[in-house]
C-alpha atoms as a PDB file:
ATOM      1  CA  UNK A   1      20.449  -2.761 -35.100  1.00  0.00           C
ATOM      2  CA  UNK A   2      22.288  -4.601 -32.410  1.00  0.00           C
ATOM      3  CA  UNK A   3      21.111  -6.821 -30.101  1.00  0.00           C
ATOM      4  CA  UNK A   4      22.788  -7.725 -26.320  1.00  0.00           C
ATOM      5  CA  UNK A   5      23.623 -10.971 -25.288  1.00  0.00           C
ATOM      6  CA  UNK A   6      22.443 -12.620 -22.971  1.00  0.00           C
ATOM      7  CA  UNK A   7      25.368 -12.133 -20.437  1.00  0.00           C
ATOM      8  CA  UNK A   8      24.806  -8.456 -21.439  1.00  0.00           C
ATOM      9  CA  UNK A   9      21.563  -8.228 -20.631  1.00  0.00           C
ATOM     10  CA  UNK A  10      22.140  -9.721 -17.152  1.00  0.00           C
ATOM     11  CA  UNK A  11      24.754  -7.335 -16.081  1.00  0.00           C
ATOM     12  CA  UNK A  12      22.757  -4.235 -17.054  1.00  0.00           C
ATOM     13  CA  UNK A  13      19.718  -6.007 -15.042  1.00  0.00           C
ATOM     14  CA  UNK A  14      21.831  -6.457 -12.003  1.00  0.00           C
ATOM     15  CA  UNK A  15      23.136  -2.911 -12.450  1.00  0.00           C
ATOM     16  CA  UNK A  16      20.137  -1.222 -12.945  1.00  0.00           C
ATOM     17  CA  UNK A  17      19.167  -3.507  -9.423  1.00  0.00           C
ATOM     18  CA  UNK A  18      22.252  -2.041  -7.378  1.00  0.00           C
ATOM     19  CA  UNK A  19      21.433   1.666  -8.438  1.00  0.00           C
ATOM     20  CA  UNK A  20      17.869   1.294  -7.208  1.00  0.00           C
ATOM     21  CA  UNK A  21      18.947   0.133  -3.657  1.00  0.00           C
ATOM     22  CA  UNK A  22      19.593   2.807  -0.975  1.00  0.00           C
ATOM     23  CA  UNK A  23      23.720   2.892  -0.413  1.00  0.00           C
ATOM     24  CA  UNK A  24      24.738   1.892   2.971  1.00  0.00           C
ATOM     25  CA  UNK A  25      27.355   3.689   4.856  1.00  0.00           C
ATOM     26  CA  UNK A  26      30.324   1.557   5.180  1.00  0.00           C
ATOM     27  CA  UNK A  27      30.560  -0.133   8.461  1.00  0.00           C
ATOM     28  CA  UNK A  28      27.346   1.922   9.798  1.00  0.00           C
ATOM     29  CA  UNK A  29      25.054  -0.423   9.367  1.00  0.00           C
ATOM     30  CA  UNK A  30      22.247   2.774   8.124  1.00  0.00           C
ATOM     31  CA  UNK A  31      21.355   3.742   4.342  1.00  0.00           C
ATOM     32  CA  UNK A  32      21.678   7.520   3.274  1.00  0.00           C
ATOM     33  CA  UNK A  33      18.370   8.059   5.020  1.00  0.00           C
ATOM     34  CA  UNK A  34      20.106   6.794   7.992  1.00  0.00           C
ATOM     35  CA  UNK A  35      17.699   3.913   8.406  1.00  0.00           C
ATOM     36  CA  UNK A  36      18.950   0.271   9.649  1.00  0.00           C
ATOM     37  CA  UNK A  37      17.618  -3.070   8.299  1.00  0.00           C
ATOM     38  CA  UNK A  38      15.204  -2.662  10.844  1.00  0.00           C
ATOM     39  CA  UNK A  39      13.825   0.395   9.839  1.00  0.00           C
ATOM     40  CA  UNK A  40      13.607  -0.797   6.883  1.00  0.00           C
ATOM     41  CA  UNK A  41      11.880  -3.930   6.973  1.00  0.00           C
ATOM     42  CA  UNK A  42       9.584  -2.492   9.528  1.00  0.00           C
ATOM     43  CA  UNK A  43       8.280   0.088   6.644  1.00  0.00           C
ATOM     44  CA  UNK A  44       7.686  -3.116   4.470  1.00  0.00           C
ATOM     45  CA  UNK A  45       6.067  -4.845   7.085  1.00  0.00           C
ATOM     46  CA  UNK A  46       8.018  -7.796   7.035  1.00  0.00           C
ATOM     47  CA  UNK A  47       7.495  -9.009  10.472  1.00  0.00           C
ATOM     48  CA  UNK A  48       9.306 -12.958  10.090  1.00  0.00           C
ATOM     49  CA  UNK A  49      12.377 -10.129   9.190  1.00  0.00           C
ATOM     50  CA  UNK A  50      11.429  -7.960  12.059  1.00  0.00           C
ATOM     51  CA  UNK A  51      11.482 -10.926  14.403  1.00  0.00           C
ATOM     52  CA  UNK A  52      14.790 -11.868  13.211  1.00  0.00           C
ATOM     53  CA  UNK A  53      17.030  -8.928  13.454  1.00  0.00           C
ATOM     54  CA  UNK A  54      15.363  -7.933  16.728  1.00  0.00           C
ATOM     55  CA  UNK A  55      16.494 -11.693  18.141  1.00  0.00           C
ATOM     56  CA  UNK A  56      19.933 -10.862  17.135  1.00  0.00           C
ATOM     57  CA  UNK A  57      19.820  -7.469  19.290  1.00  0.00           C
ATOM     58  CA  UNK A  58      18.833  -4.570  16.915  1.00  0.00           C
ATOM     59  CA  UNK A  59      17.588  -2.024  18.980  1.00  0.00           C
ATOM     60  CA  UNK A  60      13.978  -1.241  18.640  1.00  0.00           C
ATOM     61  CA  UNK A  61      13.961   2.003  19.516  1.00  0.00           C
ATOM     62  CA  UNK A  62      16.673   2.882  17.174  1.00  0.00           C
ATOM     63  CA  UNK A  63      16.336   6.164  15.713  1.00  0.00           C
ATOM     64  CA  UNK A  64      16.647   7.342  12.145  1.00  0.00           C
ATOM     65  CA  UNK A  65      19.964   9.703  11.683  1.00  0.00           C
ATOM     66  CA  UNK A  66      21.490  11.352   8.999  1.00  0.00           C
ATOM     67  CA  UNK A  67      21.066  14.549   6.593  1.00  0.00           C
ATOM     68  CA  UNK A  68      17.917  12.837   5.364  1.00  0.00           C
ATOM     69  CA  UNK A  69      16.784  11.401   9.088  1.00  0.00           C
ATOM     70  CA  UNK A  70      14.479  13.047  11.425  1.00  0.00           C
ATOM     71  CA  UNK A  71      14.706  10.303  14.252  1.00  0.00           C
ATOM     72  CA  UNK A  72      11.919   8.416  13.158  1.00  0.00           C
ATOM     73  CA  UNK A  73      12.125   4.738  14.846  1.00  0.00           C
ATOM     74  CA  UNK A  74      11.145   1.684  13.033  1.00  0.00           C
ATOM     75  CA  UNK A  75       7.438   1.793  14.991  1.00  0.00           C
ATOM     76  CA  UNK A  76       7.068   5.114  13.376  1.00  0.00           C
ATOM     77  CA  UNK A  77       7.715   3.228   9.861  1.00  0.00           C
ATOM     78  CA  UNK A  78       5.564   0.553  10.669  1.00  0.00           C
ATOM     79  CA  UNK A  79       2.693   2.933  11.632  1.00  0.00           C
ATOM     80  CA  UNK A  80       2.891   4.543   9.043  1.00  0.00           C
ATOM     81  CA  UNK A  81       2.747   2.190   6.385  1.00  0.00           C
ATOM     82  CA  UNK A  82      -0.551   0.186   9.188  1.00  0.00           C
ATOM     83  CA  UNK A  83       1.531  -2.696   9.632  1.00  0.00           C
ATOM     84  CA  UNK A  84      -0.255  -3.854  12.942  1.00  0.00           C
ATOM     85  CA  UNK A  85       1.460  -7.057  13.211  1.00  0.00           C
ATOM     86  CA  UNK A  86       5.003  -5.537  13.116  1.00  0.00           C
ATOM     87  CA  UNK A  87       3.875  -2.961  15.092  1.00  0.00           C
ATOM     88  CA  UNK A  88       2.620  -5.465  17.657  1.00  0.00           C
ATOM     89  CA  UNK A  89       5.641  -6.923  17.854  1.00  0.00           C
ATOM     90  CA  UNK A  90       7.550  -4.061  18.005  1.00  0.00           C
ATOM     91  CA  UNK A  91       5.575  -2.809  20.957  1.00  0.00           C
ATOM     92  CA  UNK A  92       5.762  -6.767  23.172  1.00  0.00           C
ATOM     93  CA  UNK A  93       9.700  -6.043  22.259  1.00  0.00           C
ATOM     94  CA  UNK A  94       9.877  -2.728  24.215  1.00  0.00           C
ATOM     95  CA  UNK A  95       9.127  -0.020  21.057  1.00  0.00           C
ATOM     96  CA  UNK A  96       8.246   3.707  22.955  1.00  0.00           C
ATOM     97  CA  UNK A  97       4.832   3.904  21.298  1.00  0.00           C
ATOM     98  CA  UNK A  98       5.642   7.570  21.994  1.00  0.00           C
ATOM     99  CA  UNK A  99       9.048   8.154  20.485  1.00  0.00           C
ATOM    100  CA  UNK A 100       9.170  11.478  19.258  1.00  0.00           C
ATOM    101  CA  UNK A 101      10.925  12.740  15.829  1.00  0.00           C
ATOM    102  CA  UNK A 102      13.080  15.254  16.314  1.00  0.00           C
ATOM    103  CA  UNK A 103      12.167  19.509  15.492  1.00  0.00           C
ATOM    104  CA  UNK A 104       9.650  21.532  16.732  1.00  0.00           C
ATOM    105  CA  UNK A 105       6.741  19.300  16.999  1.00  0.00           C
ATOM    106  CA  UNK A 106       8.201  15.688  17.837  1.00  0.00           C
ATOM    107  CA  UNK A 107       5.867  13.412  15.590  1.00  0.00           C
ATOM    108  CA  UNK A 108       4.763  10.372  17.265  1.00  0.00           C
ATOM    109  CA  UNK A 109       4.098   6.594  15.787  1.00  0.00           C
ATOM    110  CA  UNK A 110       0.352   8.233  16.113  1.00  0.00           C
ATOM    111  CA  UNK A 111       0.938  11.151  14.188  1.00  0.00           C
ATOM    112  CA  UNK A 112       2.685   9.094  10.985  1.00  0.00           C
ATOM    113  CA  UNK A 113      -0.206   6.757  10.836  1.00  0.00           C
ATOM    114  CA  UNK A 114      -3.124   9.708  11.071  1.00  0.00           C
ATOM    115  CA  UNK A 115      -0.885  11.462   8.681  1.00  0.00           C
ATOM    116  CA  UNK A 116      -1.111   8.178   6.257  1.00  0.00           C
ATOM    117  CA  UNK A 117      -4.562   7.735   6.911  1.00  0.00           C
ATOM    118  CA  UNK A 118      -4.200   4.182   8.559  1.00  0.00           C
ATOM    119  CA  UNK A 119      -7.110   4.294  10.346  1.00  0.00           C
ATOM    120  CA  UNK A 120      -6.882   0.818  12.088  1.00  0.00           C
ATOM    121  CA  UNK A 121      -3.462   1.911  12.986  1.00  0.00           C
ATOM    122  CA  UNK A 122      -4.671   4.756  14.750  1.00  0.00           C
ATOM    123  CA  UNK A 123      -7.240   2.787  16.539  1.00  0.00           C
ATOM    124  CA  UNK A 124      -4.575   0.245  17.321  1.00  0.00           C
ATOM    125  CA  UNK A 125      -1.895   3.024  19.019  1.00  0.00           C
ATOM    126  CA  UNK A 126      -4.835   4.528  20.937  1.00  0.00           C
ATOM    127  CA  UNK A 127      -6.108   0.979  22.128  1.00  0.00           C
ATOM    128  CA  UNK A 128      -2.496   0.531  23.483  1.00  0.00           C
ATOM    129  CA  UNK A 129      -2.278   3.779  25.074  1.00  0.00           C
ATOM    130  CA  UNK A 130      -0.374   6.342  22.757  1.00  0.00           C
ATOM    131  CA  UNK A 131      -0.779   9.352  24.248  1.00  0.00           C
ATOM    132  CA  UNK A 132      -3.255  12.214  22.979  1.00  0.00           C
ATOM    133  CA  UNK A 133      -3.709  15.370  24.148  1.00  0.00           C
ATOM    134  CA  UNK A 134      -7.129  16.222  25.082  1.00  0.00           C
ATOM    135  CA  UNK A 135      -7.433  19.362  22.602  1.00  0.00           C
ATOM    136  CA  UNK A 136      -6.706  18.344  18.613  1.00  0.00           C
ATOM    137  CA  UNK A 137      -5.403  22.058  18.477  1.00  0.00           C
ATOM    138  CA  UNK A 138      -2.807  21.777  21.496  1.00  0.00           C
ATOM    139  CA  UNK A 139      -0.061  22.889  19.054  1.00  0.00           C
ATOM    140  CA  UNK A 140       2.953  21.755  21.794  1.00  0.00           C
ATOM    141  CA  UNK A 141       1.852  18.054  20.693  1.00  0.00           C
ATOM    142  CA  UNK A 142      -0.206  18.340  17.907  1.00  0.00           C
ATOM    143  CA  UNK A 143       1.111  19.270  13.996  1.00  0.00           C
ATOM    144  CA  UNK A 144      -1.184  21.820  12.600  1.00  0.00           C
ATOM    145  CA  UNK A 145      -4.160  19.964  11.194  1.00  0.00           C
ATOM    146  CA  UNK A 146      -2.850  21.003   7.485  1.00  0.00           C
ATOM    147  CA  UNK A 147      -0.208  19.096   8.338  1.00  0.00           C
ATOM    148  CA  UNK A 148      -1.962  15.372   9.246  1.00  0.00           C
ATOM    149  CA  UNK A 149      -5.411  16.196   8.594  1.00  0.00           C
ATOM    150  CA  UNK A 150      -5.650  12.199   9.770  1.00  0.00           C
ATOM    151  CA  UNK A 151      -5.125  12.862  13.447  1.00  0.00           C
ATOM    152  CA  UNK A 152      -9.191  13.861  13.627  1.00  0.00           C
ATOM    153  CA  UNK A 153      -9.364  10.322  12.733  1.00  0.00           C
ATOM    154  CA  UNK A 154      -7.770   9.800  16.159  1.00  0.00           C
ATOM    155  CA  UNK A 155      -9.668  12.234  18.084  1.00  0.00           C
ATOM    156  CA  UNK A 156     -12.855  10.499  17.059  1.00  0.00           C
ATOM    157  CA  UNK A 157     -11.248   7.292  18.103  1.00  0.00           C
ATOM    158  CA  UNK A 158     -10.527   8.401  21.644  1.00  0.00           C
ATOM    159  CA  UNK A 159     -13.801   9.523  22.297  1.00  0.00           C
ATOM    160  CA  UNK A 160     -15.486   6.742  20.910  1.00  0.00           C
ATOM    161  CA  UNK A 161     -12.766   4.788  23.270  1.00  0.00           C
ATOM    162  CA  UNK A 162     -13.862   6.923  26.006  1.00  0.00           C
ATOM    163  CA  UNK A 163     -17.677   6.528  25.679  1.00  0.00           C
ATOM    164  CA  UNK A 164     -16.977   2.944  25.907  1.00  0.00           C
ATOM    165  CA  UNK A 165     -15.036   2.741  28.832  1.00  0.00           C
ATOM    166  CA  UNK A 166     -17.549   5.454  30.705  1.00  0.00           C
ATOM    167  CA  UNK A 167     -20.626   3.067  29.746  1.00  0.00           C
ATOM    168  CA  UNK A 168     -18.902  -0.174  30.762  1.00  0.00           C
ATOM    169  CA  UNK A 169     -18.322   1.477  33.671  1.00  0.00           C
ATOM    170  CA  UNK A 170     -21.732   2.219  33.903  1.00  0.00           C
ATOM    171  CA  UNK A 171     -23.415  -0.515  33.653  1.00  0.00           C
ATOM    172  CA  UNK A 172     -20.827  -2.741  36.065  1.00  0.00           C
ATOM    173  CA  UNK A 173     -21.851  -0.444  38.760  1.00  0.00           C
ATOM    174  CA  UNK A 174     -25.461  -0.803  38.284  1.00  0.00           C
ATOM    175  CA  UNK A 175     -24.847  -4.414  37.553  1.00  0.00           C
ATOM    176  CA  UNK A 176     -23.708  -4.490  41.444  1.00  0.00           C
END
């Protein structure tokens, strides 16, 4: 039976570390999914790193390229994984809350967090005006439901949205 060293035991740990992290294209800047750091720690809702690269000019709309890549931007990341603070801040930095993926049915930051099931992510996108079709089966925006069986989640959200606005309405005008 042998045993490692410690030095030995070290070097396969960092090794093992190095093989687990996506490659970056040299001088690119984007990992073989053709994600920046941005992307990146926008997905791991790291907003004190999503503050920092986007003070030092990453683009915020940036999209996703690359065989692996379908144009995804990081608020599509962030949506999807219901980071509401980075997606906050990704919106008061100039994000296109309606940046669509690229192929037949652009997905929208809406349609990755309905597809993940973050409902307060939904809620938060439709609060700050992500656009919705008015029929969940208007295929030119909307995925089949099979597809993101979470975007009913969104539907109900606009119309609750839209019950609220019509009663405040309401009762200001009978207020007066």
């Amino acid at each position: 039976m042998t045993t490692m060293s410690q030095d030995d035991t070290s070097s396969l740990q960092r090794t093992v570390s190095l093989t687990r992290r996506r490659s970056f294209r040299s001088g690119s800047g984007r990992d073989d999914r053709g994600w920046t750091p941005l992307h990146i720690v926008a997905r791991r809702g790291d907003l004190k790193q999503v503050k920092r690269l986007l003070d030092k000019g990453m683009d915020v709309n940036s999209p996703a390229w690359g065989p692996k890549a379908k144009g995804a931007t990081p608020l599509h990341l962030a949506a999807e994984g219901g980071h509401l603070d980075v997606m906050d801040e990704l919106l008061e930095r100039g994000a296109n809350i309606d940046a669509r993926t690229k192929g037949a049915i652009g997905w929208t930051p809406l349609h990755s967090a309905a597809k993940e099931r973050k409902k307060e992510a939904v809620k938060f996108l439709i609060e700050n005006g992500a656009f919705l079709s008015e029929d969940i089966n208007d295929c030119r925006f909307n995925p089949p439901l099979h597809y993101c069986t979470g975007l009913e989640w969104a539907y109900e959200e606009m119309k609750r949205l839209q019950l609220e606005t019509s009663s405040s309405e309401v009762s200001s005008s009978s207020d007066s």
